[in-house]
Protein backbone atom coordinates (compact mmCIF):
# COMPACT_ATOMS: atom_id res chain seq x y z
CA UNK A 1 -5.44 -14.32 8.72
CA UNK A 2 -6.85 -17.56 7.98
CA UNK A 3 -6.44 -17.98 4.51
CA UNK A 4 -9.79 -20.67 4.32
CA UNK A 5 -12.04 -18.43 5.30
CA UNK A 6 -10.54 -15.00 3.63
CA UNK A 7 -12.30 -13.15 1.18
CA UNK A 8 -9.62 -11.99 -1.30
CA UNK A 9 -9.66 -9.52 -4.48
CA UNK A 10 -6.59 -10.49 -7.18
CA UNK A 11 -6.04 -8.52 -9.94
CA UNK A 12 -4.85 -9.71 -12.79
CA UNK A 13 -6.44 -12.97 -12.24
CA UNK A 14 -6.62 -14.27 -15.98
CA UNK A 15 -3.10 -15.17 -16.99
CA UNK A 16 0.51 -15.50 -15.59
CA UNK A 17 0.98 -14.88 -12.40
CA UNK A 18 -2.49 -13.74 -11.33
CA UNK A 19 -3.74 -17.05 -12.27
CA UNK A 20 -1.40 -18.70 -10.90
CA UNK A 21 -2.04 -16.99 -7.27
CA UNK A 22 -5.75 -17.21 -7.43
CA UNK A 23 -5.58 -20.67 -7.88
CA UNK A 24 -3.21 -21.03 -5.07
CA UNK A 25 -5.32 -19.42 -2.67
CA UNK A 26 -8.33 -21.24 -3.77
CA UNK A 27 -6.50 -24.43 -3.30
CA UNK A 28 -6.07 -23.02 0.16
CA UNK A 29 -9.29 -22.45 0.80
CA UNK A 30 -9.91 -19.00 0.75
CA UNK A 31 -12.89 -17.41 -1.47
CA UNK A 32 -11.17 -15.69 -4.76
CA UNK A 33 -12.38 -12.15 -6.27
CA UNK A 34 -10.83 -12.51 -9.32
CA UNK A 35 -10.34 -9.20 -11.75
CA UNK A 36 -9.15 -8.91 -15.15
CA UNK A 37 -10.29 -7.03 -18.26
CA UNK A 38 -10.93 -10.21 -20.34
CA UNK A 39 -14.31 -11.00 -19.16
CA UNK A 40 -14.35 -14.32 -21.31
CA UNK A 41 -10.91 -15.78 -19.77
CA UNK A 42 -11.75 -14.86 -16.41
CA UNK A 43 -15.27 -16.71 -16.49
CA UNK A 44 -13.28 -19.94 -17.83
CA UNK A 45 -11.00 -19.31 -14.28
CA UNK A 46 -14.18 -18.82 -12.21
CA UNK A 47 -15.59 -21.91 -13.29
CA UNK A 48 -12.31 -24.17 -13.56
CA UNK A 49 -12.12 -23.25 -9.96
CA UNK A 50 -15.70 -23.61 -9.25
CA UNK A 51 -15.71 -27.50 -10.68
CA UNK A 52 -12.72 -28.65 -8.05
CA UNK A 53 -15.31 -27.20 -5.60
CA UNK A 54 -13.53 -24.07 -4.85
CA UNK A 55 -15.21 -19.93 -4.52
CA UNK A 56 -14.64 -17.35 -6.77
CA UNK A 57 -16.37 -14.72 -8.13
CA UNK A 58 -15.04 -12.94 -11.55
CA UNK A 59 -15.84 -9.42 -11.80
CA UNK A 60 -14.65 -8.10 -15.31
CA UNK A 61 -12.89 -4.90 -14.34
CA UNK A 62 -10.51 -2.31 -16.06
CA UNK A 63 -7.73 -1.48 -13.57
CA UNK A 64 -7.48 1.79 -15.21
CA UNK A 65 -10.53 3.25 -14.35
CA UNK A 66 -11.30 4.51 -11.09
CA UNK A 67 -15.20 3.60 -11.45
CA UNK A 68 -14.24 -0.20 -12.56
CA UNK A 69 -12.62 -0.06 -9.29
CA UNK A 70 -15.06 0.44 -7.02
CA UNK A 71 -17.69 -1.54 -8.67
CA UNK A 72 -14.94 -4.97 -8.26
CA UNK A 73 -15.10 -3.72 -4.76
CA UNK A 74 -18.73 -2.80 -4.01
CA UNK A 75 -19.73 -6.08 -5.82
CA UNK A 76 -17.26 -7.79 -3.39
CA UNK A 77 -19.14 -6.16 -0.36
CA UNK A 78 -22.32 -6.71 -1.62
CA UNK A 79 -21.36 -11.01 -2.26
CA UNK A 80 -19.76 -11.30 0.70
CA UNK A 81 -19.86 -8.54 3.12
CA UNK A 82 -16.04 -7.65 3.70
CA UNK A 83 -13.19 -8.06 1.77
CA UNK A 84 -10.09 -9.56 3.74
CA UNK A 85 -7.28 -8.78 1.32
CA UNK A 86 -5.90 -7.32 -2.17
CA UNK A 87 -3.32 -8.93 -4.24
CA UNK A 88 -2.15 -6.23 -6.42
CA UNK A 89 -0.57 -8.42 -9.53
CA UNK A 90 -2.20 -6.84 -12.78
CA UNK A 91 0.52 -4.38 -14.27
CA UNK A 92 2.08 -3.71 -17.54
CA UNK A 93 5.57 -4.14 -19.47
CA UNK A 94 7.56 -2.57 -22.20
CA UNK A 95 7.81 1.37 -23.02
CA UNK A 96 11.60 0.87 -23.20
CA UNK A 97 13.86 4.14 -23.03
CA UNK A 98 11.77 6.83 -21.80
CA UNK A 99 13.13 9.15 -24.76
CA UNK A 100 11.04 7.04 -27.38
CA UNK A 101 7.85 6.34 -25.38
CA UNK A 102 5.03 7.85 -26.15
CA UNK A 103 3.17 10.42 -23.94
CA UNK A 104 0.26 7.86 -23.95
CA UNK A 105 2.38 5.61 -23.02
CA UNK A 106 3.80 6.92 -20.11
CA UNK A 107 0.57 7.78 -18.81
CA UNK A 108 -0.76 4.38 -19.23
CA UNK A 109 1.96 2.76 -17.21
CA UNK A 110 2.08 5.09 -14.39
CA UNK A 111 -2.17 4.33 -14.44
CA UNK A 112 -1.65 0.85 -14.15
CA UNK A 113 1.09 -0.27 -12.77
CA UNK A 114 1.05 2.30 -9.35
CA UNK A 115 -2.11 4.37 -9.72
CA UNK A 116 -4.43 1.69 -9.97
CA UNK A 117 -2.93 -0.70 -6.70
CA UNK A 118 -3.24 2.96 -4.77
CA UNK A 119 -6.91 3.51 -5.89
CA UNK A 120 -7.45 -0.31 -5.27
CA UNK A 121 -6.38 -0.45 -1.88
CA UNK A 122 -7.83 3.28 -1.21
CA UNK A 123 -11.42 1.41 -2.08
CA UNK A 124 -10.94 -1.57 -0.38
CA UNK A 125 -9.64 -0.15 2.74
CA UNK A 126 -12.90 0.86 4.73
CA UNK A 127 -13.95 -2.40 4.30
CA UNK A 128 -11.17 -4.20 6.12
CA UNK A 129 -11.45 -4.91 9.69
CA UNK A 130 -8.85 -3.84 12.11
CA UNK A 131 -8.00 -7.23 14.04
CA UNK A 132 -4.98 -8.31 12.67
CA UNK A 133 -7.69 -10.55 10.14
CA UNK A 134 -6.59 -8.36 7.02
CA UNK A 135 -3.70 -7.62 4.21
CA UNK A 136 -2.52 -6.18 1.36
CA UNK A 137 -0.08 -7.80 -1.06
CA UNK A 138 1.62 -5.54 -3.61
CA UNK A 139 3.46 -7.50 -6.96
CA UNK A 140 6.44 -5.37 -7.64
CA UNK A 141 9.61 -6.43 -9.84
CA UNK A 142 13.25 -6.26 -8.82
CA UNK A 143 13.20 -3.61 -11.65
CA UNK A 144 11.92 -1.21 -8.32
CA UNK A 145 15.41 -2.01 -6.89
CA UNK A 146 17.57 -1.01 -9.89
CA UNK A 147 16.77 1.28 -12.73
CA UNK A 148 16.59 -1.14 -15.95
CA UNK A 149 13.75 -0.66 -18.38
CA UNK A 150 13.08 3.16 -18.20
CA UNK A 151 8.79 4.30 -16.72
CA UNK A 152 8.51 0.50 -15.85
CA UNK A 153 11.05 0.21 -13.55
CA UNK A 154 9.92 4.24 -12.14
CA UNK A 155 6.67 3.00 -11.85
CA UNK A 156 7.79 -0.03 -10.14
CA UNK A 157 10.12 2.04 -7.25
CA UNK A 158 7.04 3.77 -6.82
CA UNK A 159 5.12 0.56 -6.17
CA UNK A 160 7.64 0.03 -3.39
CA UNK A 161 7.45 3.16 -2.22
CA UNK A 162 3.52 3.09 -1.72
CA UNK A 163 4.11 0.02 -0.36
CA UNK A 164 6.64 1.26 2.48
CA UNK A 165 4.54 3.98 3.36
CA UNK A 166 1.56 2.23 3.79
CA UNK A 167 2.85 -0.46 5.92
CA UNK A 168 3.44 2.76 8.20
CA UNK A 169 0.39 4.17 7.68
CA UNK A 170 -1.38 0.75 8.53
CA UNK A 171 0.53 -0.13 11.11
CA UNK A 172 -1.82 0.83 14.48
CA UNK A 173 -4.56 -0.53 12.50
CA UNK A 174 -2.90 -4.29 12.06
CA UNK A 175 -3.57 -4.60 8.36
CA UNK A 176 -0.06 -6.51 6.93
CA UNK A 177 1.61 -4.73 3.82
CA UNK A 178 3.56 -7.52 1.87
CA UNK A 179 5.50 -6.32 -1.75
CA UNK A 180 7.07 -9.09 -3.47
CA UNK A 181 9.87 -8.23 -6.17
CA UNK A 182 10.27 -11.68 -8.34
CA UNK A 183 13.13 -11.12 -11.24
CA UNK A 184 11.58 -12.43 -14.73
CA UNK A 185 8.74 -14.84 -14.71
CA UNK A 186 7.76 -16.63 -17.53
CA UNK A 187 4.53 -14.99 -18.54
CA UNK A 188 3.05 -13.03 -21.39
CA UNK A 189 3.62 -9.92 -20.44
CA UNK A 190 7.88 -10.80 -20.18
CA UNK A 191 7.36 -12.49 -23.55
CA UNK A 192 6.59 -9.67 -25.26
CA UNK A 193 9.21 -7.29 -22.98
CA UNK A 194 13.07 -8.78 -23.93
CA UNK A 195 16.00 -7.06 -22.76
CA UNK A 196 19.64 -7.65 -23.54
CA UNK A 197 22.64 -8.00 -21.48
CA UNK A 198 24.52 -6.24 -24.34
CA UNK A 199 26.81 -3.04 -22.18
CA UNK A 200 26.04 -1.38 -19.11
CA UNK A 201 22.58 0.45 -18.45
CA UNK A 202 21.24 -2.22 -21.55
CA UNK A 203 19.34 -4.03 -18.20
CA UNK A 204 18.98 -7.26 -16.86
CA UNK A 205 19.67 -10.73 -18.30
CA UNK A 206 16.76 -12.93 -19.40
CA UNK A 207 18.78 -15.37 -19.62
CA UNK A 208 17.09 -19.19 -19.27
CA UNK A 209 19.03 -19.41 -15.73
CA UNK A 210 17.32 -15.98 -14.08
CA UNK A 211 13.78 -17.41 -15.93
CA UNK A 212 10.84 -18.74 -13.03
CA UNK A 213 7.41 -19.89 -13.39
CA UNK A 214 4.40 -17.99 -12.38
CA UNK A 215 3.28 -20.97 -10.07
CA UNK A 216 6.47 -20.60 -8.09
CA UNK A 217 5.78 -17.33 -7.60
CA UNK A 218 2.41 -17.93 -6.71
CA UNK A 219 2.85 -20.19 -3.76
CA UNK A 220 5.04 -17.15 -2.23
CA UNK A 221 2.30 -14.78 -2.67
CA UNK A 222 -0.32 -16.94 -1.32
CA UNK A 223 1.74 -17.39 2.04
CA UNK A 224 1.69 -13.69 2.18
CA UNK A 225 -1.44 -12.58 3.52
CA UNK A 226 -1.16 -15.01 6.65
CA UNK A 227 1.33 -12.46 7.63
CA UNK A 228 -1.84 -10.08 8.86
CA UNK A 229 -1.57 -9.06 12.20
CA UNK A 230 2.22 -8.36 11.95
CA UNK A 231 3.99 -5.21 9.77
CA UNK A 232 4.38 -7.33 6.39
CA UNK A 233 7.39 -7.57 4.39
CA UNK A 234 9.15 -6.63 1.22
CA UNK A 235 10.66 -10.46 -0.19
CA UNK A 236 13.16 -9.92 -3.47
CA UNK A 237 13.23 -13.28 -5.50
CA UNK A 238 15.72 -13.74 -8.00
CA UNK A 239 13.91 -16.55 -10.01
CA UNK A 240 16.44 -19.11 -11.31
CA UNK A 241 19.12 -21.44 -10.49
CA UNK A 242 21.95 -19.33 -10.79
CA UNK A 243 23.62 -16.32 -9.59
CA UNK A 244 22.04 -13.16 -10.88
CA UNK A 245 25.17 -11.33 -12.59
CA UNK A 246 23.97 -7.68 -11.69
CA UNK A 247 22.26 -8.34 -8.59
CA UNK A 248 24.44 -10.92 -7.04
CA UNK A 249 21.40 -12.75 -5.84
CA UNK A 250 21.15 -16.94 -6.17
CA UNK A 251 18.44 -18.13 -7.74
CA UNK A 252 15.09 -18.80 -5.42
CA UNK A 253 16.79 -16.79 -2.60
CA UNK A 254 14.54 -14.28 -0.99
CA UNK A 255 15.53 -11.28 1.65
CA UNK A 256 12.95 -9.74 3.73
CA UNK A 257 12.33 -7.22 5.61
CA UNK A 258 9.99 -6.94 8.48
């Protein structure tokens, strides 16, 4: 893919992380989508990018319904005519121990966090040309490697799993499947999620030395979709300087798979 003249669809594009990759790939040149349910916020993105002379479009959208969905994309098609690529980053936190979430809860997380990148990619899919021009990039957590904060980290093996499967599924038709796994970023949705290192199965340190910033994050996620035309990867980042105490991973380091 050729970033600079991609047409891309990021979710989550108001805050944190989204931001922070929407702006990376406009800086790159590529022609943003950029979906969020805070319609205000995500008009103040469109046009910050819009007066450094990049594209983007902001479509308000509600990841949790299936019709919001297919209007981001069918207002994507109808702007531009294709869409190149979906960067899966809008998700949410907390629920803690399963045994005191509530039913709504639950549901709400599984919606979000895995339902809504599946009916996301589902919609975008027929749209996406078969050269080798297209990809999908899934935002996971390194929660989906180890079981530490009860339906978020189910929801977030499950993102991996989708994305696995789909990088077979996708395969003969040369449309990349990328998941990245960061450890905590320093966003609003971790400020309001805090764990303690306090005994085992109490989850992962948030201490200062595991802590990154969306931005760093960002730049890996932008690279990404330039994988299109190969199988994609799965890159674990353990954000930090140090040496993560349960995963044994050093700060910045990443480990792919192809």
């Amino acid at each position: 893919m050729n970033i600079a003249e991609s047409i891309l669809i990021v979710t989550g594009a108001s805050s944190g992380i989204g931001a922070a990759t929407a702006r990376e790939l406009a800086r790159r040149g590529a022609t943003v989508v950029l979906a969020a349910r805070r319609a205000e916020e995500l008009n103040r993105m469109a046009n910050e990018l819009t007066r450094l002379g990049q594209k983007a479009l902001a479509v308000p959208t509600d990841v949790g319904s299936r019709q919001s969905i297919d209007h981001l994309v069918a207002q994507t098609v109808e702007t531009y005519g294709r869409v190149d690529g979906v960067v899966n980053v809008a998700g949410i936190g907390g629920a803690g121990l399963i045994a005191q979430a509530s039913d709504d809860v639950l549901e709400q997380m599984v919606m979000i966090n895995l339902l809504a990148p599946a009916r996301l990619i589902q919609a975008a899919l027929p749209f996406m040309k078969h050269d080798g021009s297209a990809a999908i990039v899934n935002i996971g957590s390194i929660a989906g490697e180890m079981g530490t904060n009860g339906m978020y980290s189910a929801t977030k093996f499950g993102l991996r799993g989708l994305s696995d499967s789909l990088r077979r599924e996708l395969w003969t038709k040369h449309i990349a499947v990328s998941l990245i796994e960061p450890g905590y970023i320093r966003t609003a949705l971790t400020a309001r999620t805090r764990t303690r290192r306090s005994g085992r199965g109490q989850g992962l340190s948030t201490s200062a030395a595991f802590v990154g910033r969306p931005c760093l994050l960002a730049s890996h996620a932008a690279w990404c979709p330039s994988l299109s035309g190969h199988r994609g990867q799965t890159a674990r980042q353990c954000a930090g300087t140090g040496t993560h105490p349960y995963l044994g991973m050093k700060g910045r380091d990443y480990a792919h798979t192809q």
